[in-house]
PDB file of N, CA and C in Angstrom:
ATOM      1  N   UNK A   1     161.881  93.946 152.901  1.00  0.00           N
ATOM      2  CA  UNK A   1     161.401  92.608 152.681  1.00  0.00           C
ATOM      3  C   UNK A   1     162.609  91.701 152.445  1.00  0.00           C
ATOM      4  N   UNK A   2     162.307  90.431 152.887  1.00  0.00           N
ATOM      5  CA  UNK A   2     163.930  89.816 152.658  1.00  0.00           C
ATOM      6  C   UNK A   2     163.295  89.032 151.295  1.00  0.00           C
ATOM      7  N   UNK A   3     164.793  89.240 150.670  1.00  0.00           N
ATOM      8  CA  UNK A   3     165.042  88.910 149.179  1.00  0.00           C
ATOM      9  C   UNK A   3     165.696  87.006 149.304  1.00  0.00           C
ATOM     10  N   UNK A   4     166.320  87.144 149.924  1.00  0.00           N
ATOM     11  CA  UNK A   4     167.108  85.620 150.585  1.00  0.00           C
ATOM     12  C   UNK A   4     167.040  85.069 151.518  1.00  0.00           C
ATOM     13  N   UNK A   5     166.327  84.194 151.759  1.00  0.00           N
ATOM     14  CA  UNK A   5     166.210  83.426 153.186  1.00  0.00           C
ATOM     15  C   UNK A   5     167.147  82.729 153.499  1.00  0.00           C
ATOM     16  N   UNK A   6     167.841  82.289 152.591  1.00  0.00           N
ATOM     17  CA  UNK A   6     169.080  81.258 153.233  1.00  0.00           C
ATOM     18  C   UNK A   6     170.373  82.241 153.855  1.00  0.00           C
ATOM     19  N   UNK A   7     170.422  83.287 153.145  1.00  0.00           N
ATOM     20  CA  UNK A   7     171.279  84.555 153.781  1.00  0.00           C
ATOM     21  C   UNK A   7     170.841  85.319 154.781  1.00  0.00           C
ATOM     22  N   UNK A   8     169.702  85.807 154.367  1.00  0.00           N
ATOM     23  CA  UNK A   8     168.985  86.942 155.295  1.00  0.00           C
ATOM     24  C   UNK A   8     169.277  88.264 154.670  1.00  0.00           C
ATOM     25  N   UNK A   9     169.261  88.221 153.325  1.00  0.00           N
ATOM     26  CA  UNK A   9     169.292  89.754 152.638  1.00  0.00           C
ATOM     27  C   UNK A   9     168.376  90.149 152.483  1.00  0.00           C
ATOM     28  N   UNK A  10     167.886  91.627 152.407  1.00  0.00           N
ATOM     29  CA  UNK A  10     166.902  92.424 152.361  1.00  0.00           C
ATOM     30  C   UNK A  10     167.217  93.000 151.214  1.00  0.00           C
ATOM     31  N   UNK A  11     166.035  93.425 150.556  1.00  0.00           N
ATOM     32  CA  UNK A  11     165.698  94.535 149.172  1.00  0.00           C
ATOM     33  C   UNK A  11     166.740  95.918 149.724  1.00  0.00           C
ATOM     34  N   UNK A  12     166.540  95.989 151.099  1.00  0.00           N
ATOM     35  CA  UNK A  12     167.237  96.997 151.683  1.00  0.00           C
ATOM     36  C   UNK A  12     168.801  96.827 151.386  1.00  0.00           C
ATOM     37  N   UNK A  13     169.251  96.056 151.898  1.00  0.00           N
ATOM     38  CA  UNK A  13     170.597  95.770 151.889  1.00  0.00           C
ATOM     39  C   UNK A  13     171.095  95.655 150.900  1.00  0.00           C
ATOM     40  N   UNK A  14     170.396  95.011 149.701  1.00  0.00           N
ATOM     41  CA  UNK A  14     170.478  95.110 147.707  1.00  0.00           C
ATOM     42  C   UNK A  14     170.857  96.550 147.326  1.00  0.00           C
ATOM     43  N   UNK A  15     169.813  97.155 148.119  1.00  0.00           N
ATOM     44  CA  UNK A  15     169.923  98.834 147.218  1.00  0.00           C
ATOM     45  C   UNK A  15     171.023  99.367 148.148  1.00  0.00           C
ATOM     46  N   UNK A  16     171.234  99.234 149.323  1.00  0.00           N
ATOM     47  CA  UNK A  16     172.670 100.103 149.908  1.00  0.00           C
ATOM     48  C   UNK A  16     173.844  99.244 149.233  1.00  0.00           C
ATOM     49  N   UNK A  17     174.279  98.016 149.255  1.00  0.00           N
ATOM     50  CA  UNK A  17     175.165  98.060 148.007  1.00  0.00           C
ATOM     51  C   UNK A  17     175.328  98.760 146.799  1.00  0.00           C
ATOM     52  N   UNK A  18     174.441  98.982 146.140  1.00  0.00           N
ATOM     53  CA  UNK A  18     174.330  99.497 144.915  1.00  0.00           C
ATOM     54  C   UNK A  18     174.470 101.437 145.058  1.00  0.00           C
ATOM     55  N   UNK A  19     174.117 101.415 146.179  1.00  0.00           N
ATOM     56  CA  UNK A  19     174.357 102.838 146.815  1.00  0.00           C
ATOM     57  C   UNK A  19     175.571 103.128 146.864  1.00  0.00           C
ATOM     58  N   UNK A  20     176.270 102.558 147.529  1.00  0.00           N
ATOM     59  CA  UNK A  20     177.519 102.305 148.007  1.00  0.00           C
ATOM     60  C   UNK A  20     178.755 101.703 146.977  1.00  0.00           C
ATOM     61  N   UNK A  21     178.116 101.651 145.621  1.00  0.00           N
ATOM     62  CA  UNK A  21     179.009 101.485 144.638  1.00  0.00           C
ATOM     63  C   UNK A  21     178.968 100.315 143.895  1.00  0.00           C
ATOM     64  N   UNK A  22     178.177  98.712 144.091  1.00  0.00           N
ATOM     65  CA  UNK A  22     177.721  98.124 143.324  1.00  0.00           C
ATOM     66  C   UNK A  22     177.029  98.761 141.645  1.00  0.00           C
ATOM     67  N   UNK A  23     178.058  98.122 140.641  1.00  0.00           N
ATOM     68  CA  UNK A  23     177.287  98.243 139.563  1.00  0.00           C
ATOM     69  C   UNK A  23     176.314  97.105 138.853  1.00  0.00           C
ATOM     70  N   UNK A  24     176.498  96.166 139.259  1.00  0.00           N
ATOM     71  CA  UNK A  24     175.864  94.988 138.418  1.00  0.00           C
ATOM     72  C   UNK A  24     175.249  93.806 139.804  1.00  0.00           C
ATOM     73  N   UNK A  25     174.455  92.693 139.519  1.00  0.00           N
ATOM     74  CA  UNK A  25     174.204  91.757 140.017  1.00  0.00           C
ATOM     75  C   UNK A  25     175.614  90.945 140.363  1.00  0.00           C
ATOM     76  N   UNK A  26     176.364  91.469 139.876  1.00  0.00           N
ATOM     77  CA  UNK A  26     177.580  89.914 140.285  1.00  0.00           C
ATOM     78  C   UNK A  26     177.954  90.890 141.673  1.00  0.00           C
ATOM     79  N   UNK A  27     178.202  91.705 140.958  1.00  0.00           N
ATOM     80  CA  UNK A  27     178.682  92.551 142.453  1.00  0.00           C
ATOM     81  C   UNK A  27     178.167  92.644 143.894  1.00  0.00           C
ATOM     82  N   UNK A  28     176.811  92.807 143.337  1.00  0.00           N
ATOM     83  CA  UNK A  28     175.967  92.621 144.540  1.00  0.00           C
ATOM     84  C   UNK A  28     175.743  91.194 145.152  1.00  0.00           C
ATOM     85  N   UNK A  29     175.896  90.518 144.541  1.00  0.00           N
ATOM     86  CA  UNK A  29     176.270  89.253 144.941  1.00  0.00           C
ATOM     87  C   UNK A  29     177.343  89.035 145.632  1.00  0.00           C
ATOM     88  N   UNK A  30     178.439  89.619 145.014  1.00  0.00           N
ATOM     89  CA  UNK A  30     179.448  89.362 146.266  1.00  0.00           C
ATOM     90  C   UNK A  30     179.415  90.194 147.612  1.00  0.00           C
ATOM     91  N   UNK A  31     178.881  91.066 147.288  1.00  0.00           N
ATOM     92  CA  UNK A  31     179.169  91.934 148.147  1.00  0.00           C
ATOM     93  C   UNK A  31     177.856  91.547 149.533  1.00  0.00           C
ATOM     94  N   UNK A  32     176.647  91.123 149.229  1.00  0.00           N
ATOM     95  CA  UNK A  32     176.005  90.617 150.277  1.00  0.00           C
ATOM     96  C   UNK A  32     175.741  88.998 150.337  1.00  0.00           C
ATOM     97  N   UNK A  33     175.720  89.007 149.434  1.00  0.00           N
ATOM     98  CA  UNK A  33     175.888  86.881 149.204  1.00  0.00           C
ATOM     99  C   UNK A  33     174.356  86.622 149.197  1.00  0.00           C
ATOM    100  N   UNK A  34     174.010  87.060 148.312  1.00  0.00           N
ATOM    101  CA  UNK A  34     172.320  87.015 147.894  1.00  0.00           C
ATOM    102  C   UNK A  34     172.878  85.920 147.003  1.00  0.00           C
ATOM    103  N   UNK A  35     171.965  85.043 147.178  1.00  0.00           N
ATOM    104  CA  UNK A  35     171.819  83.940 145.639  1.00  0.00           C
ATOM    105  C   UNK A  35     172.847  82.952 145.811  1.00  0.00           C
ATOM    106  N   UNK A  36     173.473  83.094 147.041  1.00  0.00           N
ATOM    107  CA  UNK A  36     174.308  82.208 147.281  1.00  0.00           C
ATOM    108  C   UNK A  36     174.562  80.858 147.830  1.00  0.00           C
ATOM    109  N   UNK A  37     173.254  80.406 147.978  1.00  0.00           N
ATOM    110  CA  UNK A  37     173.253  79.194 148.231  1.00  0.00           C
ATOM    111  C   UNK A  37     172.156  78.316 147.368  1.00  0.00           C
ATOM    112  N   UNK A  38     171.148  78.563 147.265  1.00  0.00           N
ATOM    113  CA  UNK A  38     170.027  77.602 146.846  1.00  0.00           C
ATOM    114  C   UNK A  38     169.758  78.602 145.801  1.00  0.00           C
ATOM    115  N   UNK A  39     169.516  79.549 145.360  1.00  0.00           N
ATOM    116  CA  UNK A  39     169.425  80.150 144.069  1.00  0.00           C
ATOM    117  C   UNK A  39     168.333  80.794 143.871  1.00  0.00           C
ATOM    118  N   UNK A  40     166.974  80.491 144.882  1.00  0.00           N
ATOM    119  CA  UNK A  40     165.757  80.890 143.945  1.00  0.00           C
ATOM    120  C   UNK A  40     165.428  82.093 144.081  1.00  0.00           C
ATOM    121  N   UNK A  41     166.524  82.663 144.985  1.00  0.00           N
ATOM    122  CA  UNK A  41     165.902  84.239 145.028  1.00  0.00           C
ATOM    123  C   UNK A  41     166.822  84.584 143.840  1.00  0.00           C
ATOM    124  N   UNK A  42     167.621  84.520 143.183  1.00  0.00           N
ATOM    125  CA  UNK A  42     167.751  85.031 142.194  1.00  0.00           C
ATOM    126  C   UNK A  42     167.104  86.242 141.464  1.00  0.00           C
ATOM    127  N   UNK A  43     166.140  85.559 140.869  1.00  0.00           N
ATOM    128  CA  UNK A  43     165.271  85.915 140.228  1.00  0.00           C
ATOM    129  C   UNK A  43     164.841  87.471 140.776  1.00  0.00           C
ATOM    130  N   UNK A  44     164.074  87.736 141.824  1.00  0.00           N
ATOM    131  CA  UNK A  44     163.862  88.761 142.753  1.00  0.00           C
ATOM    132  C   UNK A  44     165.158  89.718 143.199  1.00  0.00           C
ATOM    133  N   UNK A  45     166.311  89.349 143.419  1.00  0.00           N
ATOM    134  CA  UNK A  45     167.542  89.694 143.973  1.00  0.00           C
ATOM    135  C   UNK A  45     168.144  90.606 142.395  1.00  0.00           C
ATOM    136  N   UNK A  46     167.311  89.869 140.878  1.00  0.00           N
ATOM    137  CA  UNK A  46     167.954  90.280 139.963  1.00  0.00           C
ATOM    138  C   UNK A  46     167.156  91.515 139.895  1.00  0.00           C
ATOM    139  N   UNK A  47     165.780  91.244 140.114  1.00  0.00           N
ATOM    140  CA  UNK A  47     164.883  92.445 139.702  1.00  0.00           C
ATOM    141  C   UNK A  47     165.197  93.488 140.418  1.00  0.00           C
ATOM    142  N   UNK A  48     165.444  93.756 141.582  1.00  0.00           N
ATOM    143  CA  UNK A  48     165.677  94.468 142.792  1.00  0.00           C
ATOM    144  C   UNK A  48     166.954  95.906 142.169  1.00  0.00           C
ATOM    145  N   UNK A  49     167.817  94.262 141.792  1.00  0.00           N
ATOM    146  CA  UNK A  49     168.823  95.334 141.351  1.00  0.00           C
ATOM    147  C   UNK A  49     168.453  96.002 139.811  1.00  0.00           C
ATOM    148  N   UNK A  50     167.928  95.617 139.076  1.00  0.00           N
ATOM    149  CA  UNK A  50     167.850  96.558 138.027  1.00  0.00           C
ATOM    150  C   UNK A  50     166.913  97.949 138.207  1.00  0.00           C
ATOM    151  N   UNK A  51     165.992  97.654 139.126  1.00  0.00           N
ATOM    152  CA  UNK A  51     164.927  98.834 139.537  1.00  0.00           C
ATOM    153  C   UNK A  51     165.673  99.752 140.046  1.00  0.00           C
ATOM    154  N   UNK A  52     166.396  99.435 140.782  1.00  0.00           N
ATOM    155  CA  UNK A  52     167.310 100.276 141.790  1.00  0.00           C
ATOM    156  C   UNK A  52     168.415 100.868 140.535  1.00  0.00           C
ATOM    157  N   UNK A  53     168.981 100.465 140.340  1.00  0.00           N
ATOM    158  CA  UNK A  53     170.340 100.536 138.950  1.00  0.00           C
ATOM    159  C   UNK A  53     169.202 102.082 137.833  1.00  0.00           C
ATOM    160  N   UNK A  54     167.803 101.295 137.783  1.00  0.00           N
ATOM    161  CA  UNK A  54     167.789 102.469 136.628  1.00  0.00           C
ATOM    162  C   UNK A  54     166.905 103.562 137.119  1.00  0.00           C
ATOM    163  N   UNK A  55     166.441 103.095 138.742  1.00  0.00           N
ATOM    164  CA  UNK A  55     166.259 104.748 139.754  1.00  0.00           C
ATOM    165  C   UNK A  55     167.141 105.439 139.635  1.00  0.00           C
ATOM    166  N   UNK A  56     168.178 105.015 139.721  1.00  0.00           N
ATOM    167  CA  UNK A  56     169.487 105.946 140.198  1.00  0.00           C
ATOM    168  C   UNK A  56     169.943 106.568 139.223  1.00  0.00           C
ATOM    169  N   UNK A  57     170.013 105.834 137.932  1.00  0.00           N
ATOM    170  CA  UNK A  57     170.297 106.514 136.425  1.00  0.00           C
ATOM    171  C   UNK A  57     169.426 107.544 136.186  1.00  0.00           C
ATOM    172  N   UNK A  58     168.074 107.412 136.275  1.00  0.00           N
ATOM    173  CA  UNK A  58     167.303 108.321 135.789  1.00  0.00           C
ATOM    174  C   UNK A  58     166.784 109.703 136.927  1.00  0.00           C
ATOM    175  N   UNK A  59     167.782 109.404 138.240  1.00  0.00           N
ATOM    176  CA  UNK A  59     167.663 110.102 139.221  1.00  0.00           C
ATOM    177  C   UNK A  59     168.659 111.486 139.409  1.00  0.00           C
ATOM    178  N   UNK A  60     169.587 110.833 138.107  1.00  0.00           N
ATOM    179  CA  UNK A  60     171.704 111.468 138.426  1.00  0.00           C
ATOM    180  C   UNK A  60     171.057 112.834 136.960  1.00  0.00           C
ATOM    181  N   UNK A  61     171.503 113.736 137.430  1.00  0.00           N
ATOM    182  CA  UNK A  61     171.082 114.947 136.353  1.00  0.00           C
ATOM    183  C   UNK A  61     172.052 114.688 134.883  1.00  0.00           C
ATOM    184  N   UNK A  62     171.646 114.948 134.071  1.00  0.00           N
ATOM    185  CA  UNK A  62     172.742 114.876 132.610  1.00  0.00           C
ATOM    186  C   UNK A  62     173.946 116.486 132.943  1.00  0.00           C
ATOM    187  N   UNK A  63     174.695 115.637 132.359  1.00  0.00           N
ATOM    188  CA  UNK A  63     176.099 116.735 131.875  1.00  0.00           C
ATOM    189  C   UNK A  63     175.703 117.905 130.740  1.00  0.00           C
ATOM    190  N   UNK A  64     175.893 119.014 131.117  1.00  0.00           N
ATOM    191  CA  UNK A  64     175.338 119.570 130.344  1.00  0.00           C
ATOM    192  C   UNK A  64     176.520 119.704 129.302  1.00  0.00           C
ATOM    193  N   UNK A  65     176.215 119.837 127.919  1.00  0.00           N
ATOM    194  CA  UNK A  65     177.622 119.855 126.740  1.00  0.00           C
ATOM    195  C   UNK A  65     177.310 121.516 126.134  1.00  0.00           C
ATOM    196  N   UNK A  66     178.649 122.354 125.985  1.00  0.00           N
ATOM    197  CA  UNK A  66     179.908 121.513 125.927  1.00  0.00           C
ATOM    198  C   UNK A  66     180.830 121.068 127.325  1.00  0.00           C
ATOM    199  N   UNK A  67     181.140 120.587 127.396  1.00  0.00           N
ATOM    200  CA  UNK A  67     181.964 120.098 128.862  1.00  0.00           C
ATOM    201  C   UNK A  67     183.616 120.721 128.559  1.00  0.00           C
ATOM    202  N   UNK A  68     184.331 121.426 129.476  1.00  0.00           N
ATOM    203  CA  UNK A  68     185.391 121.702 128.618  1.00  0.00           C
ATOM    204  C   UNK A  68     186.124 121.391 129.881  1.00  0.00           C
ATOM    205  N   UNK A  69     187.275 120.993 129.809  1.00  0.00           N
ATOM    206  CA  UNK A  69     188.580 120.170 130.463  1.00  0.00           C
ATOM    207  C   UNK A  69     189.679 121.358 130.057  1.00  0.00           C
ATOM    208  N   UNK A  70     190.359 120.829 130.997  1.00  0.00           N
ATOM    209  CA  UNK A  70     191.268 122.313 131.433  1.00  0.00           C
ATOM    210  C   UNK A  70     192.493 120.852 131.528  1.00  0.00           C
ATOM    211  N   UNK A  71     193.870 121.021 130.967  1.00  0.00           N
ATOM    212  CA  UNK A  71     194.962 120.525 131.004  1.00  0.00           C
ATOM    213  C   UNK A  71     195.598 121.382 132.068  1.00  0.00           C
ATOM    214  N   UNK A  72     196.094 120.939 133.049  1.00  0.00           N
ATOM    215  CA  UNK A  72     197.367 121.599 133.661  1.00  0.00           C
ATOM    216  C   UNK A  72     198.730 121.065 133.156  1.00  0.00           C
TER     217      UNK A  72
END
C-alpha cells in the first residue's frame, strides 16, 4: 500500500529499509524520503515503522546467559 503519495513509498519499501538496517524513523526517512515533502503521511510512515521495528525485535531469539567471550 503506498504510505506517500508525493514520493511513491510503499509500507513495502518502509519495512525493506528497516530490513536492510534502518533503526529509527529518521533513518527511514532518509533513506526512502517518506514524509518528505507535505508531511501527512507521517503519521502512517511512523506507525509502519514501529510495527515493523517491534516484529523484528520480538522475532530475533534472546542470547542465552552466560555468554562467555574469549580474548585472543
Amino acid at each position: 500500500m503506498y504510505v506517500c503519495l508525493c514520493t511513491g513509498v510503499t509500507d513495502g519499501q518502509i519495512r525493506d529499509a528497516i530490513y536492510d538496517g534502518c533503526c529509527s524513523y529518521r533513518e527511514v526517512r532518509q533513506a526512502t524520503g517518506v514524509a518528505s515533502q507535505c508531511g501527512k503521511c507521517a503519521c502512517l510512515a511512523k506507525q509502519v515503522v514501529r510495527e515493523t521495528l517491534t516484529e523484528l525485535q520480538s522475532s530475533q531469539p534472546a542470547i542465552p546467559y552466560p555468554v562467555e567471550f574469549n580474548v585472543a
